[in-house]
N, C-alpha and C. Protein backbone atom coordinates (compact mmCIF):
# COMPACT_ATOMS: atom_id res chain seq x y z
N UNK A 1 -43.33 2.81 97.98
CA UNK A 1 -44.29 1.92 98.58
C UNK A 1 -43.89 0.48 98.22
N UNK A 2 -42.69 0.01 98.71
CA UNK A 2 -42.64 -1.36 98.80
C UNK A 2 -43.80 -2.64 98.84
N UNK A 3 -43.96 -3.36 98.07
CA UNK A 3 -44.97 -3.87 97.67
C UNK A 3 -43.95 -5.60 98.21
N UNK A 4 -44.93 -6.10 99.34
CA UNK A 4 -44.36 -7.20 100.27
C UNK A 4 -44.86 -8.55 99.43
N UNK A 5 -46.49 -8.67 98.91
CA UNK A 5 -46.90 -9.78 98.59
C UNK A 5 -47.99 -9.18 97.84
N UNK A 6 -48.46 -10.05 96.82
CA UNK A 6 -49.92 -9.88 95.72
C UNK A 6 -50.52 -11.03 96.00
N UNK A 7 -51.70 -11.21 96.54
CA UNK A 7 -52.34 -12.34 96.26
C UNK A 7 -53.50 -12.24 95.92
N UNK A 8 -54.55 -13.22 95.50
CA UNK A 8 -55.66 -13.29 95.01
C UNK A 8 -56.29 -11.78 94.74
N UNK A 9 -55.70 -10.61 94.05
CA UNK A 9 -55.90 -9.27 93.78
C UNK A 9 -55.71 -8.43 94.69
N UNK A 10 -55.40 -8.94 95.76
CA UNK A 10 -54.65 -8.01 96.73
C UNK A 10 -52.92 -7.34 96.48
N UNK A 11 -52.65 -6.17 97.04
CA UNK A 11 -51.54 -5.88 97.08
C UNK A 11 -51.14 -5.59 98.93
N UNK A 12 -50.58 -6.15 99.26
CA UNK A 12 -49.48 -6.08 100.77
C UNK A 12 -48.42 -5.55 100.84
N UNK A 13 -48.37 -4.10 101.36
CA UNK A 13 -47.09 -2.98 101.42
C UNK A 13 -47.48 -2.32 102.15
N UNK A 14 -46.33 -1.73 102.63
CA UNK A 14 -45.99 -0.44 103.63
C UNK A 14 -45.39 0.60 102.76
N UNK A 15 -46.09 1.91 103.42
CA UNK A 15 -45.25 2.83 102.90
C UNK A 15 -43.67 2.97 103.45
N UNK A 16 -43.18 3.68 102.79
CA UNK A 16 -41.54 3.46 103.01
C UNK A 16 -41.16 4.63 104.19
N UNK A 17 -42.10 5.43 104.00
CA UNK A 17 -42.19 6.71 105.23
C UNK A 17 -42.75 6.78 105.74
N UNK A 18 -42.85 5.59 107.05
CA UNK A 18 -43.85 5.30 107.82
C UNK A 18 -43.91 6.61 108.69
N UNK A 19 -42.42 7.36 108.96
CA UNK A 19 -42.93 8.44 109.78
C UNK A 19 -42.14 8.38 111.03
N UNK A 20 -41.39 8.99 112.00
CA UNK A 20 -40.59 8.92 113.42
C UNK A 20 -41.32 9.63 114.08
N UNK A 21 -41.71 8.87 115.21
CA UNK A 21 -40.99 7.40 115.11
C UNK A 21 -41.68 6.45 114.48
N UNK A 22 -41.30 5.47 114.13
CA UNK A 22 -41.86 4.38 113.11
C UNK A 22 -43.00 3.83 114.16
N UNK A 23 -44.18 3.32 113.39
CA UNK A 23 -45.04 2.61 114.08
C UNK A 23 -44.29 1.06 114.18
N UNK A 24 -45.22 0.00 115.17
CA UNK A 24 -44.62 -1.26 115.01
C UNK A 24 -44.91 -2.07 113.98
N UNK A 25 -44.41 -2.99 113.58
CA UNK A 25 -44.58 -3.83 112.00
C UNK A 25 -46.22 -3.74 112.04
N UNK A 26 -46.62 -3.61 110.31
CA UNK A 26 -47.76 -3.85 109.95
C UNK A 26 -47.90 -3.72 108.52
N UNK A 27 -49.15 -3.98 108.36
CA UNK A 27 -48.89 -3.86 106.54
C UNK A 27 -50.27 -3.28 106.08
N UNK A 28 -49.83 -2.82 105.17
CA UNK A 28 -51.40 -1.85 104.18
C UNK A 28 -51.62 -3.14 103.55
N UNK A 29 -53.02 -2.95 103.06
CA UNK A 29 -53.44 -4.22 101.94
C UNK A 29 -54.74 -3.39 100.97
N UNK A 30 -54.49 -3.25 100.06
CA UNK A 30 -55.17 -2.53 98.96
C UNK A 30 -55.87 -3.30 97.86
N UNK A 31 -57.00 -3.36 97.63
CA UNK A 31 -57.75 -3.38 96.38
C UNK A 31 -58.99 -2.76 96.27
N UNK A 32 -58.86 -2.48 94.92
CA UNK A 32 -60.28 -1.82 94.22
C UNK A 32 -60.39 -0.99 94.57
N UNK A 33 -59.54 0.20 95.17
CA UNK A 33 -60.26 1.52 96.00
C UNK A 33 -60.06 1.38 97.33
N UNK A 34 -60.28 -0.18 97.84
CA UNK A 34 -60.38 0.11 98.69
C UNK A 34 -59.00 -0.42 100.35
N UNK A 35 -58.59 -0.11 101.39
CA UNK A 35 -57.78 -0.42 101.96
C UNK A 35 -58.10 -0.77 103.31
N UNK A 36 -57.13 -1.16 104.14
CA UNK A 36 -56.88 -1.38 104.99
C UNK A 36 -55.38 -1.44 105.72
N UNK A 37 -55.30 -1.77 107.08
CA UNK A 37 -54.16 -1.43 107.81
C UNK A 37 -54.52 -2.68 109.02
N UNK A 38 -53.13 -3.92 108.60
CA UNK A 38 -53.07 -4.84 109.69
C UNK A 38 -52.09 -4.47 110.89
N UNK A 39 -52.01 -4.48 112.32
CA UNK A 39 -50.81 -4.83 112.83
C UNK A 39 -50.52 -6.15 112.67
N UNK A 40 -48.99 -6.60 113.06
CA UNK A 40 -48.65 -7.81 112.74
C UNK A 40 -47.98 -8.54 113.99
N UNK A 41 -47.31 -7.42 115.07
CA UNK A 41 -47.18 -7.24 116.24
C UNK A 41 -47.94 -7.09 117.41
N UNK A 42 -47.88 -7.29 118.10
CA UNK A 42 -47.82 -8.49 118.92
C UNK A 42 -48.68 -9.54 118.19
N UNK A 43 -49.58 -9.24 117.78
CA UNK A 43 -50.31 -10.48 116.79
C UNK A 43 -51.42 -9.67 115.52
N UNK A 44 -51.83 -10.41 114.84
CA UNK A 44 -52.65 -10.08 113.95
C UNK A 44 -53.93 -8.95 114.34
N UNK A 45 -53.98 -8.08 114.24
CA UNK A 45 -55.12 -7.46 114.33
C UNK A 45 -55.77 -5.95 113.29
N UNK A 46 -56.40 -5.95 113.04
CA UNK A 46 -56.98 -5.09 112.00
C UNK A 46 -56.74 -3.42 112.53
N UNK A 47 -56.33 -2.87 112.13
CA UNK A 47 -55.80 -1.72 112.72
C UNK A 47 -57.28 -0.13 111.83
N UNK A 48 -56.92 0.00 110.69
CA UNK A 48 -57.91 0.53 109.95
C UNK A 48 -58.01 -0.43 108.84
N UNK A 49 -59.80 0.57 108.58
CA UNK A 49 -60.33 -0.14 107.51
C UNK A 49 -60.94 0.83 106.78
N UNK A 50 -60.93 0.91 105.30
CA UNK A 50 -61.76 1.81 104.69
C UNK A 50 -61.91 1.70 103.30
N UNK A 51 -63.03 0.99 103.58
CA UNK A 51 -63.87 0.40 102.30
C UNK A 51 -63.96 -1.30 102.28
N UNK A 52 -63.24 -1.97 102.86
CA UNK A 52 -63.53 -3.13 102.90
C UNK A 52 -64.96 -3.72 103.59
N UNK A 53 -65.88 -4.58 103.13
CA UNK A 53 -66.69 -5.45 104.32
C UNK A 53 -65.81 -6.25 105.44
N UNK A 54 -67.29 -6.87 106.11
CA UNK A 54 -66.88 -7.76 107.04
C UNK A 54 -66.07 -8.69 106.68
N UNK A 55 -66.84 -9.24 105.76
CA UNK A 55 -66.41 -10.60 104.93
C UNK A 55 -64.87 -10.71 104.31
N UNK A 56 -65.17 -9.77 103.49
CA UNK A 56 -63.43 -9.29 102.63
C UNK A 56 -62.17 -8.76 104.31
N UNK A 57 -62.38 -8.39 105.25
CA UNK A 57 -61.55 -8.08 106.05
C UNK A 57 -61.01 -9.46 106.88
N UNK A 58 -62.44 -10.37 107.24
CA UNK A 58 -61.94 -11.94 107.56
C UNK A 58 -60.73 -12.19 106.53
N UNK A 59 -61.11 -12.28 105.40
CA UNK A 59 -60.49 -13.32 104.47
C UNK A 59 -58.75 -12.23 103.86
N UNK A 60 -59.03 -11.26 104.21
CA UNK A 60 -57.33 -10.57 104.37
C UNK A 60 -56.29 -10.57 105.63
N UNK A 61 -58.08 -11.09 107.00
CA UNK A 61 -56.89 -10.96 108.30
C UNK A 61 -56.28 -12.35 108.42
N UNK A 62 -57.26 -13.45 107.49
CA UNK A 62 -56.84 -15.15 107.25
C UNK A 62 -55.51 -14.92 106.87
N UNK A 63 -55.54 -14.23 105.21
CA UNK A 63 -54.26 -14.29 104.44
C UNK A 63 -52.85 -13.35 105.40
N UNK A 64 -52.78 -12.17 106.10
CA UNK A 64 -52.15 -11.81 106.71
C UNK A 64 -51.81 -12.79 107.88
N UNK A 65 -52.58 -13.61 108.70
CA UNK A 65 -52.10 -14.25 109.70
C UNK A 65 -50.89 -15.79 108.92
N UNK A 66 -51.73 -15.94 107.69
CA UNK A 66 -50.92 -17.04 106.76
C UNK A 66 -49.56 -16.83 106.53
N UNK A 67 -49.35 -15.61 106.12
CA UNK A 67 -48.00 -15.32 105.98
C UNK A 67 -47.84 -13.65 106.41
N UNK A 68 -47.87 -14.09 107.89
CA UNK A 68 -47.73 -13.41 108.79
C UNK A 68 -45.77 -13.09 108.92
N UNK A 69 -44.92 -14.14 109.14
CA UNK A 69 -43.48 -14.35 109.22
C UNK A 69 -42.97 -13.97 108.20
N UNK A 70 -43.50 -14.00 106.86
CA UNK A 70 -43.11 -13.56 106.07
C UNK A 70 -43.13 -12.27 105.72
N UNK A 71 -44.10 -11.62 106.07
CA UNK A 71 -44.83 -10.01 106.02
C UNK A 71 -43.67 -9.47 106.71
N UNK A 72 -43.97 -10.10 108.48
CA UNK A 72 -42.71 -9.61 109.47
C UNK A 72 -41.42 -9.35 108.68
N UNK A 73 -41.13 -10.39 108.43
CA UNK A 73 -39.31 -10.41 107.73
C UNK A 73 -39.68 -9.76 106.61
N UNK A 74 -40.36 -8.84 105.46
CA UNK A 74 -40.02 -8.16 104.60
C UNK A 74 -39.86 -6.89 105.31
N UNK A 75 -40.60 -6.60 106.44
CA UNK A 75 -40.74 -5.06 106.94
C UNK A 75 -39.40 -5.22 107.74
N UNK A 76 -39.31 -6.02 108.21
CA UNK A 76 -37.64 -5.81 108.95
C UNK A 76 -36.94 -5.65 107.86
N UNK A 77 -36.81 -6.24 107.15
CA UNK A 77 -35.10 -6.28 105.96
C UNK A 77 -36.11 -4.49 105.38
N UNK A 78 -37.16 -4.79 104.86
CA UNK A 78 -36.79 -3.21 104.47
C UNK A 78 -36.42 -1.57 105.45
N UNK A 79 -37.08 -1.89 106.84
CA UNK A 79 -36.79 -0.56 107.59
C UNK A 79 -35.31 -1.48 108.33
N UNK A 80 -34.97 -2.01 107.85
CA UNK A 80 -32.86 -2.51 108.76
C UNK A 80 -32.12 -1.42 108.87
């Protein structure tokens, strides 16, 4: 489980066996129990959620759209 970015107690990773065929770029984001699943393709959007609020899912789809290019380019260089 490649681990892309940590921020403010978050962790941002994909599993490494996403599975064939591969879904399109996106990223898990984990804390406290609880997770979620962004796409990052074609643009930002919340894919699953489970356990996060409203509130906490704004402020992870903020930080995912922030370093959105960057997210992109770790999931490319790691599934290359």
């Amino acid at each position: 489980m490649p681990v892309a970015l940590r921020l403010d107690g978050f962790k941002f990773f994909f599993y490494a066996n996403e599975g064939s065929p591969r879904e399109p770029a996106h990223i898990h984001v984990r804390k406290a129990g609880a997770e979620a699943k962004f796409w990052l393709v074609p643009q930002v959007r919340l894919a699953r959620n489970d356990g996060f609020d409203a509130h906490t899912l704004r402020q992870i789809a903020d930080m995912v759209t922030e370093h959105r290019q960057f997210l992109e380019r770790a999931w490319n260089e790691h599934f290359a």
